[in-house]
C-alpha atoms as a PDB file:
ATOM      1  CA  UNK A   1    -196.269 167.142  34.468  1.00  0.00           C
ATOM      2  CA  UNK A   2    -194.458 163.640  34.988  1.00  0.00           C
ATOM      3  CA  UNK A   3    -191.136 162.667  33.489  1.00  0.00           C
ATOM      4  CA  UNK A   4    -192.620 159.919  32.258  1.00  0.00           C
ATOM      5  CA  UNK A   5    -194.098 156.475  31.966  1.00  0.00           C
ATOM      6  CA  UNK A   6    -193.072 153.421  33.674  1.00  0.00           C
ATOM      7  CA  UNK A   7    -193.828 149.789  33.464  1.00  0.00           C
ATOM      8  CA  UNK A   8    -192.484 147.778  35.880  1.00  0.00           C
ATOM      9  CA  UNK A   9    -192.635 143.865  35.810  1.00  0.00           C
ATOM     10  CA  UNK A  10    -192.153 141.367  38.407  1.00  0.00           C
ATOM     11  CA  UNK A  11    -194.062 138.553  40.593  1.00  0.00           C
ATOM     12  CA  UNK A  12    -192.515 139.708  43.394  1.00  0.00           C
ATOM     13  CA  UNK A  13    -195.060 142.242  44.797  1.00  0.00           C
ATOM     14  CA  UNK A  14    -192.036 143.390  47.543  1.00  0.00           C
ATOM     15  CA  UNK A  15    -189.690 145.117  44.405  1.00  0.00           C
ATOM     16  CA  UNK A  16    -193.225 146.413  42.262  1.00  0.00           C
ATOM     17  CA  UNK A  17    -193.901 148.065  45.611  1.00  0.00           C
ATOM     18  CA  UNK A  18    -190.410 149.399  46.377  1.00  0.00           C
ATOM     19  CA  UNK A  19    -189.324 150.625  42.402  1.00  0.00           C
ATOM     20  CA  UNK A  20    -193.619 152.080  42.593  1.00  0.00           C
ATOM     21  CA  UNK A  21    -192.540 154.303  45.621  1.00  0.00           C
ATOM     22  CA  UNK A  22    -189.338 155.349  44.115  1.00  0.00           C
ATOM     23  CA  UNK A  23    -189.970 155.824  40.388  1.00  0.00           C
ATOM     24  CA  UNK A  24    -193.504 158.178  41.729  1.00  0.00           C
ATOM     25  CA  UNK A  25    -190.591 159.974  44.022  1.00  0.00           C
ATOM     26  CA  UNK A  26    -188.628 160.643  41.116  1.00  0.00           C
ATOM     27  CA  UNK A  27    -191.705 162.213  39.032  1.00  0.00           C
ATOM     28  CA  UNK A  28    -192.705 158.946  37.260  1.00  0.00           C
ATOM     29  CA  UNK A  29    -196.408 157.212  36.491  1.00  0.00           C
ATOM     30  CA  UNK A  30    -195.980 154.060  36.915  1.00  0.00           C
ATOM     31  CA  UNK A  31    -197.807 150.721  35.551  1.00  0.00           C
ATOM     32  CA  UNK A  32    -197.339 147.288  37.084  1.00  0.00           C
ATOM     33  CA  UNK A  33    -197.800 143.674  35.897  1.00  0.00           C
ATOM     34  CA  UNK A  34    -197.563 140.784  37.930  1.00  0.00           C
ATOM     35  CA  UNK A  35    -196.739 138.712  34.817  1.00  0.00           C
ATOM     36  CA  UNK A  36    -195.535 138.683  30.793  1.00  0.00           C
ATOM     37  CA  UNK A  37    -199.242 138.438  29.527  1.00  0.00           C
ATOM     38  CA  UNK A  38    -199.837 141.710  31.614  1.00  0.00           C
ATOM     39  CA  UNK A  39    -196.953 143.298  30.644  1.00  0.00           C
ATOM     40  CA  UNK A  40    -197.922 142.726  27.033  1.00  0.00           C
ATOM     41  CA  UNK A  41    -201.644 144.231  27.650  1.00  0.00           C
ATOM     42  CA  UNK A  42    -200.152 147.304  29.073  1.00  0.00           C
ATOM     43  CA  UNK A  43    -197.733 148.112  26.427  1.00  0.00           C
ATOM     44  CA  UNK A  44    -200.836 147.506  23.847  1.00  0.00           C
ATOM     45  CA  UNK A  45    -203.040 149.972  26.002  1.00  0.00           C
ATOM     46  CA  UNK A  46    -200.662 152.507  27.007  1.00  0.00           C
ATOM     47  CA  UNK A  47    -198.197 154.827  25.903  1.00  0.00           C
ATOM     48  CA  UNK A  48    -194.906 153.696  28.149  1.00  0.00           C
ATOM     49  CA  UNK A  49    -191.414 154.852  28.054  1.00  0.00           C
ATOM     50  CA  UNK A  50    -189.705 152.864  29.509  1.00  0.00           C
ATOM     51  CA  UNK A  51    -189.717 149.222  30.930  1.00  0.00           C
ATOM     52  CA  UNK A  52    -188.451 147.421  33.681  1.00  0.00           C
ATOM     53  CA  UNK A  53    -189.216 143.951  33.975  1.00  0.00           C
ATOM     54  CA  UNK A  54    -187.496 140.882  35.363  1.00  0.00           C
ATOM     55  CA  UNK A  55    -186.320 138.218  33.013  1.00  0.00           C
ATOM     56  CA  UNK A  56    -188.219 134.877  34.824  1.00  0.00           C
ATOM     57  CA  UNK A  57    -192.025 135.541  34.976  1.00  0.00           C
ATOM     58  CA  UNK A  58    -194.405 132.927  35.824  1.00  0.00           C
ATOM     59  CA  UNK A  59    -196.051 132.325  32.507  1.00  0.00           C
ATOM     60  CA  UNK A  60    -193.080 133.448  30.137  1.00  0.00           C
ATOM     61  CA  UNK A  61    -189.365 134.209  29.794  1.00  0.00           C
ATOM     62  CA  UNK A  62    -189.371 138.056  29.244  1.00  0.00           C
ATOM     63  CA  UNK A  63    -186.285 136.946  26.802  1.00  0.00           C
ATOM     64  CA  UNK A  64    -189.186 135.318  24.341  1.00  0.00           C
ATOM     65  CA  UNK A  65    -190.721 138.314  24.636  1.00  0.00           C
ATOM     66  CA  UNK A  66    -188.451 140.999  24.581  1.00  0.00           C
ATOM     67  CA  UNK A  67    -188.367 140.745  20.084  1.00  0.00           C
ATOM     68  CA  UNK A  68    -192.281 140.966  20.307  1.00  0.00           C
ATOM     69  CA  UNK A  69    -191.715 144.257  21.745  1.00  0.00           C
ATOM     70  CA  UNK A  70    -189.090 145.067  19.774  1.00  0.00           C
ATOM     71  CA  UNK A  71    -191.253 144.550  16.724  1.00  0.00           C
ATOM     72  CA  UNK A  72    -194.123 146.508  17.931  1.00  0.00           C
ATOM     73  CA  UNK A  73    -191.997 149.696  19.193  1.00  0.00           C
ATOM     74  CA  UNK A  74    -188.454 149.531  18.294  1.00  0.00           C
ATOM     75  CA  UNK A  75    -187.202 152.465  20.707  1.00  0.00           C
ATOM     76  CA  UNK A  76    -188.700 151.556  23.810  1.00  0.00           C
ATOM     77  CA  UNK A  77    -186.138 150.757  26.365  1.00  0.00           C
ATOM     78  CA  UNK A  78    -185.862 147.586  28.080  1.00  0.00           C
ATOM     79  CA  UNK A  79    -184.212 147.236  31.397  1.00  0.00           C
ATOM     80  CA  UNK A  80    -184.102 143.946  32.496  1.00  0.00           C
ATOM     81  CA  UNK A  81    -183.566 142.487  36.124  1.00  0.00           C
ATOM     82  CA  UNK A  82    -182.822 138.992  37.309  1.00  0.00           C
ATOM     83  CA  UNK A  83    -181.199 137.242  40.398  1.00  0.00           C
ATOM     84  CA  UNK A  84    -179.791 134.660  38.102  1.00  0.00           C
ATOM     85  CA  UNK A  85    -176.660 136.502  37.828  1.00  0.00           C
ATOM     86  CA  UNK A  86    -174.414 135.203  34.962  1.00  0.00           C
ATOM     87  CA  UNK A  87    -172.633 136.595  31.937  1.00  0.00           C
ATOM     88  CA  UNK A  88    -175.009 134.270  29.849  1.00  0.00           C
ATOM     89  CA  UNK A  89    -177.349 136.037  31.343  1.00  0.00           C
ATOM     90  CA  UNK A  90    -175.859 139.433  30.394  1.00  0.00           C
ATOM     91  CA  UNK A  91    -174.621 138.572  27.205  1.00  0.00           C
ATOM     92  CA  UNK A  92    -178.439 137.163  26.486  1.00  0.00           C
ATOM     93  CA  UNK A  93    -180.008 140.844  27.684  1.00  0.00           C
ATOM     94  CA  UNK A  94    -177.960 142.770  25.582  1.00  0.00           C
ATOM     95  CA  UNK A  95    -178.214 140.257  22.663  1.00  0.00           C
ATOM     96  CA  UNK A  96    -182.123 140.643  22.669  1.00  0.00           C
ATOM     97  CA  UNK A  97    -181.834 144.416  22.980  1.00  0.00           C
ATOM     98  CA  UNK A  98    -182.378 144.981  26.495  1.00  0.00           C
ATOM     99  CA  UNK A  99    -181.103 148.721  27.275  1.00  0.00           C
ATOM    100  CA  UNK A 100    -179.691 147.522  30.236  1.00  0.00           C
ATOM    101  CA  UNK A 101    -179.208 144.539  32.613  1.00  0.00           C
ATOM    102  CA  UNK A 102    -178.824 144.956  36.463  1.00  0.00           C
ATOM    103  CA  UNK A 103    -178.274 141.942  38.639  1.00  0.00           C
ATOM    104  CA  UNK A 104    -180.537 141.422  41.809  1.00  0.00           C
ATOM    105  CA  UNK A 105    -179.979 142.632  44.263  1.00  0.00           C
ATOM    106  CA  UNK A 106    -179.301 146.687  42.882  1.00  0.00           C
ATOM    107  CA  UNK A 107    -179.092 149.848  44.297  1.00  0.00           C
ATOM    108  CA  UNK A 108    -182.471 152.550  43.417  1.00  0.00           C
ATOM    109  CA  UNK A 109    -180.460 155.007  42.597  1.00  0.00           C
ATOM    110  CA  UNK A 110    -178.494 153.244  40.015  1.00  0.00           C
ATOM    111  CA  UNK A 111    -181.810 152.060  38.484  1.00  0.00           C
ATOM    112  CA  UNK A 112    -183.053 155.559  38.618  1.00  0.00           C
ATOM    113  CA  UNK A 113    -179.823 156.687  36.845  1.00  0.00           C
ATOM    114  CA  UNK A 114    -180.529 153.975  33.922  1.00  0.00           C
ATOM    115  CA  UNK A 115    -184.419 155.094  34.018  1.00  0.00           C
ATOM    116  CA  UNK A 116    -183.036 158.894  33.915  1.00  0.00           C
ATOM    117  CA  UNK A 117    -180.509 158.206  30.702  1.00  0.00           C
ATOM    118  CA  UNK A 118    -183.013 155.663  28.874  1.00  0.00           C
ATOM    119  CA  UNK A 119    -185.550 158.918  28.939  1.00  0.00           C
ATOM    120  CA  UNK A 120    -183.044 160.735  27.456  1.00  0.00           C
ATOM    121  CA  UNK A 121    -181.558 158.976  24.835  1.00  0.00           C
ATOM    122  CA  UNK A 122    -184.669 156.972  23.730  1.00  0.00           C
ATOM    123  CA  UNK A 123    -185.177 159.822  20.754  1.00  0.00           C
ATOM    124  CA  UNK A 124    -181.548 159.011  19.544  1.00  0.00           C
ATOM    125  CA  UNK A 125    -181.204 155.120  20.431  1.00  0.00           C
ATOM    126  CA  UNK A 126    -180.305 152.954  17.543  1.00  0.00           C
ATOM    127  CA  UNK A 127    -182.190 149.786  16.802  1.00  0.00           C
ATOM    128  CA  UNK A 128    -180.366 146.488  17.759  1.00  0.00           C
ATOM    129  CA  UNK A 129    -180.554 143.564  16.078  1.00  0.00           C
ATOM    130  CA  UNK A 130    -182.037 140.603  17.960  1.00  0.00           C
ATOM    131  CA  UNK A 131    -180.219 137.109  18.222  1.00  0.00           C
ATOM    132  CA  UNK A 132    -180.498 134.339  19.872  1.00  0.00           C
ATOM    133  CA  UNK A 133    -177.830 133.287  22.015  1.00  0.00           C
ATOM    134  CA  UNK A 134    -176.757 129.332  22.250  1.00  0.00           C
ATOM    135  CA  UNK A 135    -176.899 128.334  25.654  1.00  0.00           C
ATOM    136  CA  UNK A 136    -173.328 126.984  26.439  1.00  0.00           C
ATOM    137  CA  UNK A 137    -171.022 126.086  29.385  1.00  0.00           C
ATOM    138  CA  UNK A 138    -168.492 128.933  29.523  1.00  0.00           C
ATOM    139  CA  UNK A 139    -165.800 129.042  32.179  1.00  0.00           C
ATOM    140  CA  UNK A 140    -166.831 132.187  33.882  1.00  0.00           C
ATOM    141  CA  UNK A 141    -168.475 131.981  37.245  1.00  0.00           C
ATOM    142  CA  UNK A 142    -169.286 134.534  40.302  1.00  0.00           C
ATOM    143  CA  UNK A 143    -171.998 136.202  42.099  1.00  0.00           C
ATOM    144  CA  UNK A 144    -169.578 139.001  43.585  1.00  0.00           C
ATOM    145  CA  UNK A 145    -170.704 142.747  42.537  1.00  0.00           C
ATOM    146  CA  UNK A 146    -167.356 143.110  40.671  1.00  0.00           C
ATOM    147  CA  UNK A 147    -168.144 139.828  38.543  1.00  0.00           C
ATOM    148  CA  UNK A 148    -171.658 141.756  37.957  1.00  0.00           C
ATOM    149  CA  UNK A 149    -169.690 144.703  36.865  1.00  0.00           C
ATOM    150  CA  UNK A 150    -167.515 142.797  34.626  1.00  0.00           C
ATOM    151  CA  UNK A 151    -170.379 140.530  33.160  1.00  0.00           C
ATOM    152  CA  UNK A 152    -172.218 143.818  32.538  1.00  0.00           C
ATOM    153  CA  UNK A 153    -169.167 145.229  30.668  1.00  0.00           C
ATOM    154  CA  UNK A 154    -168.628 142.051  28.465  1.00  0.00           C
ATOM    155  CA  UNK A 155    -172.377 141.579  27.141  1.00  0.00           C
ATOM    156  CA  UNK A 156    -171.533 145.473  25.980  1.00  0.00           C
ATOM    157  CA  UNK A 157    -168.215 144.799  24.240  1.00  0.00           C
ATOM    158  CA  UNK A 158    -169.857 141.766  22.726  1.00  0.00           C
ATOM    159  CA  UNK A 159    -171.693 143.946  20.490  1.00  0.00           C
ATOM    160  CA  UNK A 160    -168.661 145.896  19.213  1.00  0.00           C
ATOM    161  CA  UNK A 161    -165.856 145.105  17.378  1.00  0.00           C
ATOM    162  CA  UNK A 162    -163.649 147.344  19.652  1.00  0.00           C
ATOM    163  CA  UNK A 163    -159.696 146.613  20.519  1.00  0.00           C
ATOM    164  CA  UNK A 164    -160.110 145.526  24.567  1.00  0.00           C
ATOM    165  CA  UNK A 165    -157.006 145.704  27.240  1.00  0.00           C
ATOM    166  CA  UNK A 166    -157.756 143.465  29.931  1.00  0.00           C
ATOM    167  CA  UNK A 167    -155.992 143.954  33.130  1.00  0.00           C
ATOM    168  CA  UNK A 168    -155.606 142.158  36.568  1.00  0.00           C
ATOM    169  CA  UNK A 169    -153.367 139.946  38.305  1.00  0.00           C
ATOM    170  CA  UNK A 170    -151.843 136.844  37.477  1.00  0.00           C
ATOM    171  CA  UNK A 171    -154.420 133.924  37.608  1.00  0.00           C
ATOM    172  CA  UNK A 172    -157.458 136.309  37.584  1.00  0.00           C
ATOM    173  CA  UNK A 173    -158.770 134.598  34.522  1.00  0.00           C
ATOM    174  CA  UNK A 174    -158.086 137.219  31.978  1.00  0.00           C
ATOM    175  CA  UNK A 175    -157.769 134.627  28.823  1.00  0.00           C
ATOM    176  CA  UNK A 176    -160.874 132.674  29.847  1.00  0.00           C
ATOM    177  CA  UNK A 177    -162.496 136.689  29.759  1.00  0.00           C
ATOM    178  CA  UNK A 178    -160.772 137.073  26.021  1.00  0.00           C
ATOM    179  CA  UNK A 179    -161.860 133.816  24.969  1.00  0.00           C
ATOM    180  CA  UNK A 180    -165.054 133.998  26.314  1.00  0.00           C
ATOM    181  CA  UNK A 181    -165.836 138.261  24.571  1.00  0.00           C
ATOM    182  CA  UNK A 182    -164.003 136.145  20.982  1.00  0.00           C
ATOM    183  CA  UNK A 183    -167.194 133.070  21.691  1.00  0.00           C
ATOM    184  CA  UNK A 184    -170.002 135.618  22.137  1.00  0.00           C
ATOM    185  CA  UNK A 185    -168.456 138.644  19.936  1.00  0.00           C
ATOM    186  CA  UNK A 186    -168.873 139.632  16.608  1.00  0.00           C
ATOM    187  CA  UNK A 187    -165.430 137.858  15.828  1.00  0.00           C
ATOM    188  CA  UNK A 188    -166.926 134.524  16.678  1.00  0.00           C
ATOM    189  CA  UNK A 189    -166.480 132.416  13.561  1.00  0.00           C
ATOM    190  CA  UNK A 190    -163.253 133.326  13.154  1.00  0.00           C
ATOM    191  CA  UNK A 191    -160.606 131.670  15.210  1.00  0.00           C
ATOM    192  CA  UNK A 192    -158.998 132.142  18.793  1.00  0.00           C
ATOM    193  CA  UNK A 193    -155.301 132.941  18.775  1.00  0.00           C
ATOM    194  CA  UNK A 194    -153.474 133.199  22.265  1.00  0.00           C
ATOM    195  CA  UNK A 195    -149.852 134.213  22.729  1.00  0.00           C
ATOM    196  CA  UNK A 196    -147.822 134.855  25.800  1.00  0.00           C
ATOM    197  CA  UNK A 197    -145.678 137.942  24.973  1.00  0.00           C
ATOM    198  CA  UNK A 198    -143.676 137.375  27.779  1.00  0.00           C
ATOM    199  CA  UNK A 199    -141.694 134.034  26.734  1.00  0.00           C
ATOM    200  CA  UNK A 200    -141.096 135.199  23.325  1.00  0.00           C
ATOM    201  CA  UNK A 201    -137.137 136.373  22.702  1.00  0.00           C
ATOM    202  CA  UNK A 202    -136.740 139.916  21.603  1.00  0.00           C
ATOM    203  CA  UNK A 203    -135.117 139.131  18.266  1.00  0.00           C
ATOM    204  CA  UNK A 204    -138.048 136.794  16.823  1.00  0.00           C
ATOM    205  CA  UNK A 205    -140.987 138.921  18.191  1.00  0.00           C
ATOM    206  CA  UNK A 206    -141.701 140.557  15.404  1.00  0.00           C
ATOM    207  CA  UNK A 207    -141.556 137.457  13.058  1.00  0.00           C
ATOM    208  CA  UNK A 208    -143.978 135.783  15.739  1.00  0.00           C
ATOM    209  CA  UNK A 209    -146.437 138.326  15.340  1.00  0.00           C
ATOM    210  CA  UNK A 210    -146.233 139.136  11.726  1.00  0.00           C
ATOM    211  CA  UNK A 211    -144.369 136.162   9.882  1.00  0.00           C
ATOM    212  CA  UNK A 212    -141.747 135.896   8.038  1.00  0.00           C
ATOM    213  CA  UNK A 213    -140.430 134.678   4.415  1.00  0.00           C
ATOM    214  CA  UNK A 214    -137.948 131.791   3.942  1.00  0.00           C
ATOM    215  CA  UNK A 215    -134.475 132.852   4.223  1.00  0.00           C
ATOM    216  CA  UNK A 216    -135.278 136.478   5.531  1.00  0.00           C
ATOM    217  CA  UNK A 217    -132.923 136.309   8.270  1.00  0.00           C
ATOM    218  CA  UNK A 218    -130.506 133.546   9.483  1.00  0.00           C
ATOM    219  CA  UNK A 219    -132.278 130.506  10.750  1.00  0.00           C
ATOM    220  CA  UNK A 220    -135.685 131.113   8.377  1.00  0.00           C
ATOM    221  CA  UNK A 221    -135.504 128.027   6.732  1.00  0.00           C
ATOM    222  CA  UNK A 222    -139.376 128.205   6.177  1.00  0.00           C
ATOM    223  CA  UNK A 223    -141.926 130.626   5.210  1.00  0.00           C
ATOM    224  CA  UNK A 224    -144.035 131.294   8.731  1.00  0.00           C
ATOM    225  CA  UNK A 225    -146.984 133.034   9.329  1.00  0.00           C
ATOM    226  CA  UNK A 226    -147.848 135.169  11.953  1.00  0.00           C
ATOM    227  CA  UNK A 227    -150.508 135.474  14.497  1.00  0.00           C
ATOM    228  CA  UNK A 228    -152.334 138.433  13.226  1.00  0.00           C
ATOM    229  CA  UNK A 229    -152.582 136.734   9.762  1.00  0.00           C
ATOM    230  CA  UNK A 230    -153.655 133.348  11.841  1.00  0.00           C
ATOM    231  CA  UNK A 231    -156.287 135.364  13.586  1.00  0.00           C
ATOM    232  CA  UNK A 232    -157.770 137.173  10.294  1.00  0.00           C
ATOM    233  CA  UNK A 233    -161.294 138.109  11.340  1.00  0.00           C
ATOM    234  CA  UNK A 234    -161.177 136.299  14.829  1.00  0.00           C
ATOM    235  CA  UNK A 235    -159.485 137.212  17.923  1.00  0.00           C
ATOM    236  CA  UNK A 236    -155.635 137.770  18.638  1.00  0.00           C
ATOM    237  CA  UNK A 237    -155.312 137.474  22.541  1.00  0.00           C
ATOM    238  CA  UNK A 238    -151.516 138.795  23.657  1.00  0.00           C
ATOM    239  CA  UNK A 239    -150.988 138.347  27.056  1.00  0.00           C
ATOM    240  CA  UNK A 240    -148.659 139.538  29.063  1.00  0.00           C
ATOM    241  CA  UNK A 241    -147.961 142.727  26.717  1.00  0.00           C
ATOM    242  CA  UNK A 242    -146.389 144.761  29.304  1.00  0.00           C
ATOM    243  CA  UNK A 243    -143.466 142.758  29.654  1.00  0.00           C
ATOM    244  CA  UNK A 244    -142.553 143.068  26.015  1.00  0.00           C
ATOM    245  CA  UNK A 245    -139.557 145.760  25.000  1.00  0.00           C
ATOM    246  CA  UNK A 246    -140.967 149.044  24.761  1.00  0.00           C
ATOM    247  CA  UNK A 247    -140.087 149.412  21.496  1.00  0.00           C
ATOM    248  CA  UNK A 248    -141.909 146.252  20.375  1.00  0.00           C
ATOM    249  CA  UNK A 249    -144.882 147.891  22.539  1.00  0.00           C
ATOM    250  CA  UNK A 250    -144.632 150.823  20.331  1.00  0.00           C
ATOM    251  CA  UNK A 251    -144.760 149.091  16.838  1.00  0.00           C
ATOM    252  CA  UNK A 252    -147.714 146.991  18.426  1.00  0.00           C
ATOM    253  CA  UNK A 253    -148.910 150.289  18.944  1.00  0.00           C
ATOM    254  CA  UNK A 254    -148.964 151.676  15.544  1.00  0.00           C
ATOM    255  CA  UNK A 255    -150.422 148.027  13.770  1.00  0.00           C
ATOM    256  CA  UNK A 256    -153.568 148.098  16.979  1.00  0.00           C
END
């Protein structure tokens, strides 16, 4: 008895031939299509559990497709490929509904990991609404594995409304990361608030972060609001945090 079924997607016949080998190693049947319009015929004909299918065919973008399928079977999971590796890219895949996104070239046994886990969570996966994503010039550039990794982590968080730390060294591009998770998040509409922790005095951080009323402490001679009130139902971005008081950090803390 097989694990499973297989459709795998690509006009490449080099990778239909290698993931063919592999997935029938790893107990799968496998299906293959050359092309979108042969993709669609098989997941008409056949009863498939999973797909994996590269995101540039000849005769379509597997991105216009990807709602079609969605339609027709709502829990079948879509794990896309493509060498054009950019967070747009990611942040498109996981916009669609894609299950998962892995940047050419990959490792097999990370795709049969994904192929293993999309088996077993396909009873239990939750629908995801499709939406088109804009295509703009972001800031964000790199082929590297790690910038795969991160861009792979982003189009995730993009879909949450989650509180993110962001680490790295200095000049790594950690705001244009924030900025870019606030453009593509959930949080979107609302605005973009940056603050550097680090060059704000003890005394007034509180009253930075929070506001203050006219004429609570010396020197208030105006009502001021803070930057979690500014960034109602957007994005406040507070860099260097670690280099504020500790017990600042702490009443962060409480408020995050």
């Amino acid at each position: 008895m097989t694990k499973g079924l297989i459709l795998v997607a690509d006009d490449d016949t080099a990778i239909r031939t290698v993931l063919n080998h592999a997935l029938n190693r790893a107990g799968y049947d496998v299906r293959l299509a050359s092309n979108a319009a042969s993709l669609w015929d098989i997941i008409n004909k056949d009863k498939v559990d999973v797909i994996i299918t590269d995101i540039v065919m000849p005769d379509e973008n597997v991105f216009n497709l990807i709602p079609k399928i969605k339609t027709l079977k709502p829990d079948l999971p879509i794990i896309t490929m493509s060498a054009k590796n950019t967070l747009m890219t990611a942040i498109t895949a996981a916009e669609k509904g894609a299950f998962e996104y892995l940047p050419k070239p990959f490792d097999l046994n990370e795709l049969l990991n994904i192929v293993n886990r999309a088996i077993s969570e396909k009873t239990t996966k939750k629908n995801k609404n499709t939406q088109l994503v804009e295509q703009e010039i972001i800031p964000l550039v790199g082929r590297s594995d790690a910038m795969q990794e991160i861009y792979k982590t982003m189009a995730k968080l993009t879909q949450t409304d989650l509180t993110v730390m962001i680490t790295g060294e200095s000049g790594t591009g950690k705001e244009l990361i924030a900025k870019a998770l606030h453009d593509f998040g959930k949080r979107k509409n609302g605005n973009f608030v940056a603050i550097n922790m680090a060059a704000i005095p003890k005394d007034l951080i509180e009253s930075e972060l929070f506001g203050h009323e006219k004429g609570s402490f010396t020197g208030a001679i105006n009502k001021s609001i803070g930057k979690f009130e500014l960034a109602h139902n957007g994005t406040l971005f507070l860099d260097e945090i670690g280099d504020m008081p500790l017990e600042a950090q702490t009443r962060l803390l409480r408020v995050l």
